[in-house]
Protein backbone atom coordinates (compact mmCIF):
# COMPACT_ATOMS: atom_id res chain seq x y z
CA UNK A 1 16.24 13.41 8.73
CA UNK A 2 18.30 12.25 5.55
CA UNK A 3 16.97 8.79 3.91
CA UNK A 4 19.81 7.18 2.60
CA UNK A 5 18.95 5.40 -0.26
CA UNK A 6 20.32 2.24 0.96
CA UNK A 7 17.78 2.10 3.16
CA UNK A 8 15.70 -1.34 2.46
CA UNK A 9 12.18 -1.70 1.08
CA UNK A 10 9.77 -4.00 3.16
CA UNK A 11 6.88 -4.80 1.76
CA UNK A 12 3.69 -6.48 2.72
CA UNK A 13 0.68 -7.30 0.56
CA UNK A 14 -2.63 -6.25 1.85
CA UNK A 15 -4.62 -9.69 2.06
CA UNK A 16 -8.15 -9.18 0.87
CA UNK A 17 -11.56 -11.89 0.68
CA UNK A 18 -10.58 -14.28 -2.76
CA UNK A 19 -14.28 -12.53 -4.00
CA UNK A 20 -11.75 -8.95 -3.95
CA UNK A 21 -8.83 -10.46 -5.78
CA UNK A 22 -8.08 -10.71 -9.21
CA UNK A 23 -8.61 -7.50 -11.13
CA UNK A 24 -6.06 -5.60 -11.95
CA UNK A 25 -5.26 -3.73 -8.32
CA UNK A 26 -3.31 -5.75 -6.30
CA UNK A 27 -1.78 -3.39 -3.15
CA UNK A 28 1.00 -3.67 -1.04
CA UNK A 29 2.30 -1.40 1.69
CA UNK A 30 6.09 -0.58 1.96
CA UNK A 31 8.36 0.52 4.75
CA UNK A 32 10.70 3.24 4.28
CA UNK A 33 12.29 4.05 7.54
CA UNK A 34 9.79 5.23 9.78
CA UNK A 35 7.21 5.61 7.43
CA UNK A 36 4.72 3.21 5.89
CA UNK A 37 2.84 3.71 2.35
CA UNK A 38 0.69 1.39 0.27
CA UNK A 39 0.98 1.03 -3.72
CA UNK A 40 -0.80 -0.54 -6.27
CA UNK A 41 -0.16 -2.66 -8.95
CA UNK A 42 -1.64 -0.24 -11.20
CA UNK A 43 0.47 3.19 -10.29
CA UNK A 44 -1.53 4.49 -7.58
CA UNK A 45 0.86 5.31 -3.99
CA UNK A 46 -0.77 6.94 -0.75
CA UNK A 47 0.49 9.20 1.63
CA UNK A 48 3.21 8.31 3.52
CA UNK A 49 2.47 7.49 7.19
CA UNK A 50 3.58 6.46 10.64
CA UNK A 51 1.13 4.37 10.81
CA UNK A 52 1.09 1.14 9.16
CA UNK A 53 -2.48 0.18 10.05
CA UNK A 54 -3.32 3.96 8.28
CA UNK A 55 -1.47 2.76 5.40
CA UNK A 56 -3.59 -0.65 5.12
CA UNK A 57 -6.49 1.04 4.80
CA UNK A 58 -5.74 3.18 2.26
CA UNK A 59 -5.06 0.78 0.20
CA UNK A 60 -8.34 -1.06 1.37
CA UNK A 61 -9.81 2.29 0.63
CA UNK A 62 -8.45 2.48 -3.06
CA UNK A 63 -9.23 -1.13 -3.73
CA UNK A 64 -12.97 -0.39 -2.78
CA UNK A 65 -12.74 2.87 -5.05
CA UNK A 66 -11.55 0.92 -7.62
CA UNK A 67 -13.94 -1.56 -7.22
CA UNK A 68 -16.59 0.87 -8.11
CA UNK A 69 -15.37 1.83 -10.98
């Protein structure tokens, strides 16, 4: 399937516990047609998936991996 790139953007930031917020990561997941991704505020983009829930946590997952670095 062609994505015409008219196609809009939705995005959704992933809400995390205040204690999690405020570094320099800040994720959001974004439509583009029938796939979902997250991003990052500092460059990082997953996989793109059908799932959106798959796409919130892998941006929960690269929050935590971030976290422990």
């Amino acid at each position: 399937m062609h994505q015409d790139s008219s196609d809009p953007l939705v995005e959704a930031p992933v809400l995390l516990p205040p204690q999690s917020q405020g570094g320099a990561h800040t994720t959001t997941t974004v439509e583009r047609g029938s796939f979902c991704l997250a991003r990052c505020s500092c460059g990082w983009t997953g996989p793109a998936r059908r799932s959106r829930d798959r796409a919130r946590t892998d941006a929960t997952e690269h929050l935590t991996a971030a976290e422990d670095h």
